[in-house]
C-alpha atoms as a PDB file:
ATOM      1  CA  UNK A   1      -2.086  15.593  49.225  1.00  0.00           C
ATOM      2  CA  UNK A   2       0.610  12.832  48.967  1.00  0.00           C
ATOM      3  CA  UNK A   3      -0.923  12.092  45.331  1.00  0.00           C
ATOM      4  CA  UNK A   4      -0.945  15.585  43.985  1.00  0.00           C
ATOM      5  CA  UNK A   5       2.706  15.839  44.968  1.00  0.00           C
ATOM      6  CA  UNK A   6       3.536  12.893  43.086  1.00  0.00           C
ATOM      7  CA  UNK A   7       1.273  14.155  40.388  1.00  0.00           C
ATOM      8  CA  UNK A   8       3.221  17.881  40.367  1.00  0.00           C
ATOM      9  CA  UNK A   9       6.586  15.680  40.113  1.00  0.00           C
ATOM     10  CA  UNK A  10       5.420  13.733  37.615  1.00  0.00           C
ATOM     11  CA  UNK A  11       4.754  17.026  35.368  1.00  0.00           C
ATOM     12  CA  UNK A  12       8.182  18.511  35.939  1.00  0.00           C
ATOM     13  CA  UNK A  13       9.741  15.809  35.200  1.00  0.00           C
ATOM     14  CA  UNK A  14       8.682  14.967  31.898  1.00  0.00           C
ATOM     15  CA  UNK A  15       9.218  19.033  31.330  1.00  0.00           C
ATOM     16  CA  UNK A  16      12.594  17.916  31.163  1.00  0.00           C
ATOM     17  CA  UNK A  17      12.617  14.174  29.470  1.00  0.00           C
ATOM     18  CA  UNK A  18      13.521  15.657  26.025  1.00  0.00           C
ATOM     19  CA  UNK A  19      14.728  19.237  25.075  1.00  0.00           C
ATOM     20  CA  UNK A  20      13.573  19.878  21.686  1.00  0.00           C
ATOM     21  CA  UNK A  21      13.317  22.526  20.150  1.00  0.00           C
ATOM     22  CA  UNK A  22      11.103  25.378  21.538  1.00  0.00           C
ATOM     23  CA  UNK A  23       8.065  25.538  22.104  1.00  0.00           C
ATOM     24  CA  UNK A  24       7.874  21.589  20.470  1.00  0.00           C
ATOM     25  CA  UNK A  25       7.623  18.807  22.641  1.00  0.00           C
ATOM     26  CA  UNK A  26       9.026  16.428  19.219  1.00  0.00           C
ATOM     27  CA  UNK A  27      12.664  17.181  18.778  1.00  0.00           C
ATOM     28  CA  UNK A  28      14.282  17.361  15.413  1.00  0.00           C
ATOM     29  CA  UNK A  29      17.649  15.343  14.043  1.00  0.00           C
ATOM     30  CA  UNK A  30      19.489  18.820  13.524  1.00  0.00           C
ATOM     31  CA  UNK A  31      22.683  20.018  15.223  1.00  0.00           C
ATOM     32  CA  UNK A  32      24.385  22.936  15.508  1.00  0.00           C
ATOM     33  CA  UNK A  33      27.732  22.471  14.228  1.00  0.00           C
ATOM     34  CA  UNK A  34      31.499  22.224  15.163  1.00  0.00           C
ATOM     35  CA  UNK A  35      31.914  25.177  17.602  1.00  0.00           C
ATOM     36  CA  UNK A  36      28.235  26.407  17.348  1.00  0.00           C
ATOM     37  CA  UNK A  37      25.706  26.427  19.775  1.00  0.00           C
ATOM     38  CA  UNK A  38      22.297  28.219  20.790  1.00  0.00           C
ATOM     39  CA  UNK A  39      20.832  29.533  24.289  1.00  0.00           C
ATOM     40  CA  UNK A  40      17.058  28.731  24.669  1.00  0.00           C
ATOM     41  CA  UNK A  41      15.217  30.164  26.934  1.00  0.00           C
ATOM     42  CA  UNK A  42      11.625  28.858  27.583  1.00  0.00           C
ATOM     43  CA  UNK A  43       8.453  29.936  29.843  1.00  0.00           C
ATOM     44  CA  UNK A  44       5.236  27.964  30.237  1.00  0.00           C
ATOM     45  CA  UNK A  45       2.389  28.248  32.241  1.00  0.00           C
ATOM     46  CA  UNK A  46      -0.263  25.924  33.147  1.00  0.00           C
ATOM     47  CA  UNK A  47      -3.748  25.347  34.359  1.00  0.00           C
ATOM     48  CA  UNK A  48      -5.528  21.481  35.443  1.00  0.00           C
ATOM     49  CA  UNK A  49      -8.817  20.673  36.847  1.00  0.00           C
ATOM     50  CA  UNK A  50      -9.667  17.564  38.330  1.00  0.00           C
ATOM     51  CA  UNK A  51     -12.583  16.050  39.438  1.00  0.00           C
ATOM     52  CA  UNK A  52     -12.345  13.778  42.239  1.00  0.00           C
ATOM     53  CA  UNK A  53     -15.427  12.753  42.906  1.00  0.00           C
ATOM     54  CA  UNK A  54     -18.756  14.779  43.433  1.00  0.00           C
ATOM     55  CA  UNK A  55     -17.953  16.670  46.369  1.00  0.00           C
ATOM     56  CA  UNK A  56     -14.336  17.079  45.529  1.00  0.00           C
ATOM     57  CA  UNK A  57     -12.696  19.232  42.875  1.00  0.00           C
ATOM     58  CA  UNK A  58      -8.691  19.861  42.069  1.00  0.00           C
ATOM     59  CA  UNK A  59      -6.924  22.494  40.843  1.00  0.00           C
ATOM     60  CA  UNK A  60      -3.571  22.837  39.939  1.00  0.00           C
ATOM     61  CA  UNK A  61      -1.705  26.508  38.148  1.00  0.00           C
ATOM     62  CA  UNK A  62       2.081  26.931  37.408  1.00  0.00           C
ATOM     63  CA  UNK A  63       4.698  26.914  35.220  1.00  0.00           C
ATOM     64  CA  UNK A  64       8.383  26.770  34.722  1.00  0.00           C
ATOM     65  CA  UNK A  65      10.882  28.862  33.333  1.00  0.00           C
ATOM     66  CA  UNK A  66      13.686  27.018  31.754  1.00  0.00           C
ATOM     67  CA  UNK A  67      17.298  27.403  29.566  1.00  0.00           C
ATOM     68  CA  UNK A  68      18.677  25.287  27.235  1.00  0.00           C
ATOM     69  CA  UNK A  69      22.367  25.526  26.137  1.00  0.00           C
ATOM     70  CA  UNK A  70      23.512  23.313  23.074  1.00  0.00           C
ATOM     71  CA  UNK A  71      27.244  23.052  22.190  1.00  0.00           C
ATOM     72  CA  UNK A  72      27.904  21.509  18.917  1.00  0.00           C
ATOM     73  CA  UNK A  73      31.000  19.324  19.166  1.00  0.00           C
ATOM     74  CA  UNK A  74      30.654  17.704  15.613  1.00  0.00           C
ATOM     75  CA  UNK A  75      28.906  18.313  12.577  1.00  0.00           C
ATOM     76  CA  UNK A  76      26.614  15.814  13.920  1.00  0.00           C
ATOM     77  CA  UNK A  77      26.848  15.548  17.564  1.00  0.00           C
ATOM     78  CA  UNK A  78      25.493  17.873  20.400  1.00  0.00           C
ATOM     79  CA  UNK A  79      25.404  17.969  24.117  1.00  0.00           C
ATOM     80  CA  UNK A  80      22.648  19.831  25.625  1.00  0.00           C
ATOM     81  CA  UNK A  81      21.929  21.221  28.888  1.00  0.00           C
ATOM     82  CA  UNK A  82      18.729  22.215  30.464  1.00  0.00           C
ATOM     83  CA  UNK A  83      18.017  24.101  34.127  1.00  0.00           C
ATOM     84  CA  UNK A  84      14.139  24.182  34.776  1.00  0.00           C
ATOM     85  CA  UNK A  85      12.949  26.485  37.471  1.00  0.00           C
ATOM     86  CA  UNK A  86       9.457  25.411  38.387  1.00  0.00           C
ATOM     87  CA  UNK A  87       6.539  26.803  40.527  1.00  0.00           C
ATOM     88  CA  UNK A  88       2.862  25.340  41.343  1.00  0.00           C
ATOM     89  CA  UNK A  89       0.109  25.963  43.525  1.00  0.00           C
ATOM     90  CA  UNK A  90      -2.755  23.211  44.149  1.00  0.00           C
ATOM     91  CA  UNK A  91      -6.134  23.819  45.952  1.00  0.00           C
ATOM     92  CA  UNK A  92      -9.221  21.680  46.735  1.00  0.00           C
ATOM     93  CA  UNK A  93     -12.543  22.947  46.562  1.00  0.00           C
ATOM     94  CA  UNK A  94     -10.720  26.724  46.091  1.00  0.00           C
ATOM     95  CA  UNK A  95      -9.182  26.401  49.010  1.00  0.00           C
ATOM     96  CA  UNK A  96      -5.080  26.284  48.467  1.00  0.00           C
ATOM     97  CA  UNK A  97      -3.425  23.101  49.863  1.00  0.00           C
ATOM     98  CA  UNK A  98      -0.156  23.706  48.573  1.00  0.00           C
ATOM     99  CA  UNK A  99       2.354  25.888  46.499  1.00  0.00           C
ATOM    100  CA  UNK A 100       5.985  25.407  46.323  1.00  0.00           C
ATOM    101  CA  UNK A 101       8.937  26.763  43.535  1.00  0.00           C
ATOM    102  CA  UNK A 102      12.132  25.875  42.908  1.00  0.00           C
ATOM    103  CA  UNK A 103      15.181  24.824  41.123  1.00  0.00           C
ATOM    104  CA  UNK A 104      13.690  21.589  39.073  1.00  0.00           C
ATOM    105  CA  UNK A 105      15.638  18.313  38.160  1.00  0.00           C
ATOM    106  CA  UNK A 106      18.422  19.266  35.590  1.00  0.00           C
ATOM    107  CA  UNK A 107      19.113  17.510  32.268  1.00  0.00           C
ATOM    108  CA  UNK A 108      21.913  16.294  29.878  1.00  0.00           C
ATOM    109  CA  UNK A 109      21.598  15.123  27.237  1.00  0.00           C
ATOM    110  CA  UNK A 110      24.244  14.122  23.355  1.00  0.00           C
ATOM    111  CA  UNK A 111      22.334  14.364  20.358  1.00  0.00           C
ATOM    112  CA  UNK A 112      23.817  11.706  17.578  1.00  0.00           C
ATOM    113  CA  UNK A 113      22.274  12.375  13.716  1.00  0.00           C
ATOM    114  CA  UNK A 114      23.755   8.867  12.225  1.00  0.00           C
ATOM    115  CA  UNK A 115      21.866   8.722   8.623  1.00  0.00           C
ATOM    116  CA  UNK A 116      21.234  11.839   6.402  1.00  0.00           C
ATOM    117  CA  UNK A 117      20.129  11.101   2.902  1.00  0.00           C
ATOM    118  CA  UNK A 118      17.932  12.819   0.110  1.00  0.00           C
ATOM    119  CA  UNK A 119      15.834  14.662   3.151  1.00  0.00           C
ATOM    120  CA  UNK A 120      15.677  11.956   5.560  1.00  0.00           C
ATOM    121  CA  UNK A 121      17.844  12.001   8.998  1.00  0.00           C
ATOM    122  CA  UNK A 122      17.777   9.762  12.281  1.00  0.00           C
ATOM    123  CA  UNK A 123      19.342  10.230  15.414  1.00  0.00           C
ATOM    124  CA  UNK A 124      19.549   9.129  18.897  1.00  0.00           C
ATOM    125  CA  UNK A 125      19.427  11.227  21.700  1.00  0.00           C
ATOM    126  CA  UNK A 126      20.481   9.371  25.316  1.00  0.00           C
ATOM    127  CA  UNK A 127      20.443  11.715  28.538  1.00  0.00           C
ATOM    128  CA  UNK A 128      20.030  11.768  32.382  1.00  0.00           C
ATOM    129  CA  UNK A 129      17.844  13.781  34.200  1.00  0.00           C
ATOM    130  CA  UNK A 130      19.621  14.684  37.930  1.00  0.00           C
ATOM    131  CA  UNK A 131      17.948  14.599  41.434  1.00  0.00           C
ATOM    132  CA  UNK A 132      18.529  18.841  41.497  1.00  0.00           C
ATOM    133  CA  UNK A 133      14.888  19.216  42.420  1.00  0.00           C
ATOM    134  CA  UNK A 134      13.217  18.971  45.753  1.00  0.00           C
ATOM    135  CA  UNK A 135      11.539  15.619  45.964  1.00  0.00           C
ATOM    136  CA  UNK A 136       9.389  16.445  49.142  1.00  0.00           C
ATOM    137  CA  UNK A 137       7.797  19.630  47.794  1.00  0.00           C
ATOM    138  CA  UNK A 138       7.073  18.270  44.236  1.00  0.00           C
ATOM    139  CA  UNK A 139      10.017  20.109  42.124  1.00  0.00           C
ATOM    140  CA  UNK A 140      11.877  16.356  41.148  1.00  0.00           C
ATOM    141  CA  UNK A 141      11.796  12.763  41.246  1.00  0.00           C
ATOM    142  CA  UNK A 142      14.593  12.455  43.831  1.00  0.00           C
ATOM    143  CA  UNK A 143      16.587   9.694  41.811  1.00  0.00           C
ATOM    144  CA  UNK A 144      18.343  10.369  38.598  1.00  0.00           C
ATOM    145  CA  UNK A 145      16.579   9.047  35.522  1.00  0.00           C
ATOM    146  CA  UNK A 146      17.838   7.948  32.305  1.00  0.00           C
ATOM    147  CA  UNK A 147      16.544   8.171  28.172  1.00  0.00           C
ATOM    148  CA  UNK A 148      17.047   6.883  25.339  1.00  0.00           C
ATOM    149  CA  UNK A 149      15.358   8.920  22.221  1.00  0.00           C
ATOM    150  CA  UNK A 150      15.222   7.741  18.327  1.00  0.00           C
ATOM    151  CA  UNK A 151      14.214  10.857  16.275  1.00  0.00           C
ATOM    152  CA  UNK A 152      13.268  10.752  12.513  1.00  0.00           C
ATOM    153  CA  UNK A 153      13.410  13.681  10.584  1.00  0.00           C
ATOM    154  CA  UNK A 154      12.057  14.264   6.582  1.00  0.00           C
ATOM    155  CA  UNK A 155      12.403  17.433   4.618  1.00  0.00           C
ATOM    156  CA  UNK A 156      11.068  19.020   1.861  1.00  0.00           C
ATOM    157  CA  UNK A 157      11.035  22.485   0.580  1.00  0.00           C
ATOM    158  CA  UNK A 158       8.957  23.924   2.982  1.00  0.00           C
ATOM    159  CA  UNK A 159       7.809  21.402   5.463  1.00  0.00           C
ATOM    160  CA  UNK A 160       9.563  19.029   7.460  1.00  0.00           C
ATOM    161  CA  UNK A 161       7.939  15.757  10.037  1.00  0.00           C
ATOM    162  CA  UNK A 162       9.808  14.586  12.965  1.00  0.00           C
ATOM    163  CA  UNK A 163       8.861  11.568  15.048  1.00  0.00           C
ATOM    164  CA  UNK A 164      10.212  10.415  18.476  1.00  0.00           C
ATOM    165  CA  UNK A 165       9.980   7.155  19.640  1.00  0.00           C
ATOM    166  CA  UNK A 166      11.753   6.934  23.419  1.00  0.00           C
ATOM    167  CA  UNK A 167      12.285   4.856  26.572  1.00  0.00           C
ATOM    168  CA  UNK A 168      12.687   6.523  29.993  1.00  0.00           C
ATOM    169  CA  UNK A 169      13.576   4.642  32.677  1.00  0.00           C
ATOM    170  CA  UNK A 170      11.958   6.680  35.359  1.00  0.00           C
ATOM    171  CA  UNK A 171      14.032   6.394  38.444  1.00  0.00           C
ATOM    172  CA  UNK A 172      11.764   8.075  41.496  1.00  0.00           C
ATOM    173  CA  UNK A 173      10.765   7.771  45.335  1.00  0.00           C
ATOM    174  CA  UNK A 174       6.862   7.892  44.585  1.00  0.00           C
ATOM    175  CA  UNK A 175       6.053   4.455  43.681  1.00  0.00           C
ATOM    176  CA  UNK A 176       5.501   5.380  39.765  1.00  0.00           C
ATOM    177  CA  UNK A 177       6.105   3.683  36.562  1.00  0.00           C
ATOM    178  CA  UNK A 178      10.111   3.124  36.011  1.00  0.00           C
ATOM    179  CA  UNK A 179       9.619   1.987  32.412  1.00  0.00           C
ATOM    180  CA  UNK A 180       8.174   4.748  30.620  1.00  0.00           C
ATOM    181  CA  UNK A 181       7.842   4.780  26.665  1.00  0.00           C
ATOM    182  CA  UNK A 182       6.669   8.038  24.693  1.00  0.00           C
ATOM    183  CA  UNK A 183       6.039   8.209  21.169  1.00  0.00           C
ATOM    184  CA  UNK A 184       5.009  11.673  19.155  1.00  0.00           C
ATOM    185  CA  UNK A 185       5.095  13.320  16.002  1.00  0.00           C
ATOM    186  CA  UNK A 186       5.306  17.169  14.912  1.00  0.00           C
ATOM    187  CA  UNK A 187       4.853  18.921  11.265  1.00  0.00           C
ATOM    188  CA  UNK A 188       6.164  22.573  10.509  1.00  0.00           C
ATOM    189  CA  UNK A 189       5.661  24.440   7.790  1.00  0.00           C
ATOM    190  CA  UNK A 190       7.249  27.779   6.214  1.00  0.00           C
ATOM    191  CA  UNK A 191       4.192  29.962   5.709  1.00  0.00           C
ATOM    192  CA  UNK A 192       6.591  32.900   4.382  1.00  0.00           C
ATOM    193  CA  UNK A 193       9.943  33.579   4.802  1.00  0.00           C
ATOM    194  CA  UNK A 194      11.464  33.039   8.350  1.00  0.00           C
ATOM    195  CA  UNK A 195       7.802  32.084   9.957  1.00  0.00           C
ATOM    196  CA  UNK A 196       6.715  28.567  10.719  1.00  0.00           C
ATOM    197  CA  UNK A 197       3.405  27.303  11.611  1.00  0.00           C
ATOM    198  CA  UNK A 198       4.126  23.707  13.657  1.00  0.00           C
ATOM    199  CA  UNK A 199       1.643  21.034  14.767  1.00  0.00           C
ATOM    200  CA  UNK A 200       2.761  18.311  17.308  1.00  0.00           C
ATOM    201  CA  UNK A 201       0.925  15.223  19.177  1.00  0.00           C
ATOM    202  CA  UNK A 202       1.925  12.665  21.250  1.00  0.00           C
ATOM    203  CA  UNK A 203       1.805  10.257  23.701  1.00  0.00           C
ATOM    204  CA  UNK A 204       3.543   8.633  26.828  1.00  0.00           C
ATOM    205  CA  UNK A 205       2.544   5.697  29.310  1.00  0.00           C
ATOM    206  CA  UNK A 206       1.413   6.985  33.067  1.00  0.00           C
ATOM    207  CA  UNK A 207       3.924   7.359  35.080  1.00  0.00           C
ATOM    208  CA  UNK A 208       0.775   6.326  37.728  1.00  0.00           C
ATOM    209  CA  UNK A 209       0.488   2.358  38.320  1.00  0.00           C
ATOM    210  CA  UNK A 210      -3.435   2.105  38.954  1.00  0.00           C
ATOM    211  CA  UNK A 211      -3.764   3.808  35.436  1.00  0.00           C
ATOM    212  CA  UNK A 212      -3.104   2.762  32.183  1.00  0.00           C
ATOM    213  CA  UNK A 213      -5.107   6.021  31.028  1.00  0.00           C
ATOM    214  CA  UNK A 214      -1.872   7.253  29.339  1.00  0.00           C
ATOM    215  CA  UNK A 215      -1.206  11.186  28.571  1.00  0.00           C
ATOM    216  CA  UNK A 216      -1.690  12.609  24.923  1.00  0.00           C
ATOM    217  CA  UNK A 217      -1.496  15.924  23.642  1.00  0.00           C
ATOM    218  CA  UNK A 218      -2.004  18.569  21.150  1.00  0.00           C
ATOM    219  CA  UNK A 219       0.133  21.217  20.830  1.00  0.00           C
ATOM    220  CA  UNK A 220      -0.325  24.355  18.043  1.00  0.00           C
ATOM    221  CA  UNK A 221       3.058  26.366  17.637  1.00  0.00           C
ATOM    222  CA  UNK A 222       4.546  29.616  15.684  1.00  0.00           C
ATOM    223  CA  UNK A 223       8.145  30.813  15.139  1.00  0.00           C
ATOM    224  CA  UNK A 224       9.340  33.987  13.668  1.00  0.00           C
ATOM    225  CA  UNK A 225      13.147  33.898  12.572  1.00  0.00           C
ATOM    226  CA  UNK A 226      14.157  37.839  13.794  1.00  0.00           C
ATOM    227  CA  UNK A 227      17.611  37.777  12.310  1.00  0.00           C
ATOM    228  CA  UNK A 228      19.873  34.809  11.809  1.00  0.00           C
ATOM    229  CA  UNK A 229      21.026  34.319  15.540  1.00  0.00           C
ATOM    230  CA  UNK A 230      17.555  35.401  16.904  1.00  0.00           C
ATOM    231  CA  UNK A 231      14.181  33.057  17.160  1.00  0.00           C
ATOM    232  CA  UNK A 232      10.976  34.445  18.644  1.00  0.00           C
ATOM    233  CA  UNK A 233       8.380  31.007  19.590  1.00  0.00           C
ATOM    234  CA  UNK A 234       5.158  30.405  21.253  1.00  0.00           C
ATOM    235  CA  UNK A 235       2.653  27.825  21.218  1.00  0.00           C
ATOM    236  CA  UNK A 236      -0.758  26.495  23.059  1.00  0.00           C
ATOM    237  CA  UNK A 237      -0.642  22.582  24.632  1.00  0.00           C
ATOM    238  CA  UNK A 238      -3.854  21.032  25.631  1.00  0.00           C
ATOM    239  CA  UNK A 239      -4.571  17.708  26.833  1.00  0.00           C
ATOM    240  CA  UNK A 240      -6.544  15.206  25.227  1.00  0.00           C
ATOM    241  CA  UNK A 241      -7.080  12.923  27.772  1.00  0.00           C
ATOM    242  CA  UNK A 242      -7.484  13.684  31.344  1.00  0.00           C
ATOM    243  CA  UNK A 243      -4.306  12.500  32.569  1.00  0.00           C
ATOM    244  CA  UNK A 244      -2.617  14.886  30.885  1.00  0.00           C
ATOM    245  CA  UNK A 245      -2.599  18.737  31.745  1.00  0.00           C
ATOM    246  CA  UNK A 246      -5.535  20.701  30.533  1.00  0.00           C
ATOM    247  CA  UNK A 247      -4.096  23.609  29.260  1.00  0.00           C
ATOM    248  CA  UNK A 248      -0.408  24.843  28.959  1.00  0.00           C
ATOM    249  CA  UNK A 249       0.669  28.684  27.225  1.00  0.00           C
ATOM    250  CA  UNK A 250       4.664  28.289  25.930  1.00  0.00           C
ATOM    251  CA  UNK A 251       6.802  30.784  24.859  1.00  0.00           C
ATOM    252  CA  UNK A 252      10.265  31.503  24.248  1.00  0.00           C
ATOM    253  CA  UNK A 253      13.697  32.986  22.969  1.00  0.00           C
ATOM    254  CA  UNK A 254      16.347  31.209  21.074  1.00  0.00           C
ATOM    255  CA  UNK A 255      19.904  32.819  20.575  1.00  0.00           C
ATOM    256  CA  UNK A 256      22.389  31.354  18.178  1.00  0.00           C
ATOM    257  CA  UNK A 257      25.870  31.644  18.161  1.00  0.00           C
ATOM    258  CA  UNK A 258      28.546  31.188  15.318  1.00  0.00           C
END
């Protein structure tokens, strides 16, 4: 039981190690804007199996319903906000063992674009995630933690490539990891006017210290521009190894305002 907690506040943290853009995992080098800023409001839901051993199989459902406000002080500079509300629900052999919900650990976090020249962009994105979540019933890691991001960005007409490359120094009562790195990449394209197509990967090191099986995913996404202060998202995560969560359904709502 004790390591399915830890594994539940494993997941909801990293839900909230870097707010990018919904439903993308990879964030972007773009800001808002002096005096512009955007609500996001994300939903995800998620299903993991685990085999233990022959006699013993795992199984863990949830999700977590999260906003995102980003205030553009600068041209180039943004703080963002995010406030996760998570719920879970594990069982062993189908029979439940656990299910909790609740407020999540909160983030902050300044976005910084430093370079921007003929369609290339970096940026560095520090933040802190706060001890808001209940460490005991698997909602946070009961320390704060700390980031440091570097995000690459390259343009063209119609498609654009982001990379991360990040440290997280995961601060937690479970025994994990503290020095976490994560690296991942993401592609979008403009299939018509106002709808993008995105692809994303990545990776991170396990949080879990008797593994160096490390997460990856892939993650298929879709926006559809509504208007110019409206953004309609959704996108499909799966894991490709099996430390990393099966299967995970995203979407959300993005409001912009000028």
């Amino acid at each position: 039981m004790k390591r399915l907690i830890l594994s539940m506040a494993g997941f909801f943290l990293m839900t909230t190690v870097a707010f990018a853009g919904h439903p993308l995992v990879t964030d972007d080098t773009g800001t808002q804007g002096t005096g512009r800023g955007q609500v996001e409001f994300g939903l995800s839901f998620f299903k993991d199996k685990d085999e233990a051993d022959e006699m013993t199989t795992f199984k863990a459902e949830g999700g977590d319903m999260a906003v995102g406000v980003t205030i553009g002080l600068l041209d180039s500079l943004d703080i963002v906000m995010g406030v996760p509300y998570a719920w879970y629900s594990l069982e062993e052999n189908d029979s439940r063992i656990g299910r909790e919900s609740g407020i999540s650990d909160i983030s902050f976090d300044v976005k910084w674009r430093f370079f921007e020249k003929n369609g290339w962009s970096l940026a560095l994105k520090p933040g802190l995630s706060l001890p808001t979540g209940d460490e005991d019933r698997g909602l946070g890691a009961g320390r704060t933690s700390y980031r440091l991001f570097l995000i690459g960005t390259k343009e063209f007409e119609s498609v654009a490539f982001h990379v991360n490359g990040g440290y997280i120094r995961n601060e937690n009562n479970f025994e994990e990891r503290q020095d976490i790195w994560h690296v991942s990449v993401v592609a979008e394209v403009e299939v018509i006017k106002d709808l993008k197509l995105m692809a994303n990967a990545g990776m991170e090191r396990n949080p879990d210290p008797s593994s160096d099986n490390h997460p990856a995913f892939a993650l298929g996404g879709i926006s559809y521009d509504v208007s110019e202060k409206v953004t309609l998202d959704a996108g499909l995560k799966y894991g490709l190894t099996s430390t990393e969560t099966d299967w995970t359904v995203l979407t959300g709502l993005t409001i912009r305002v000028k």
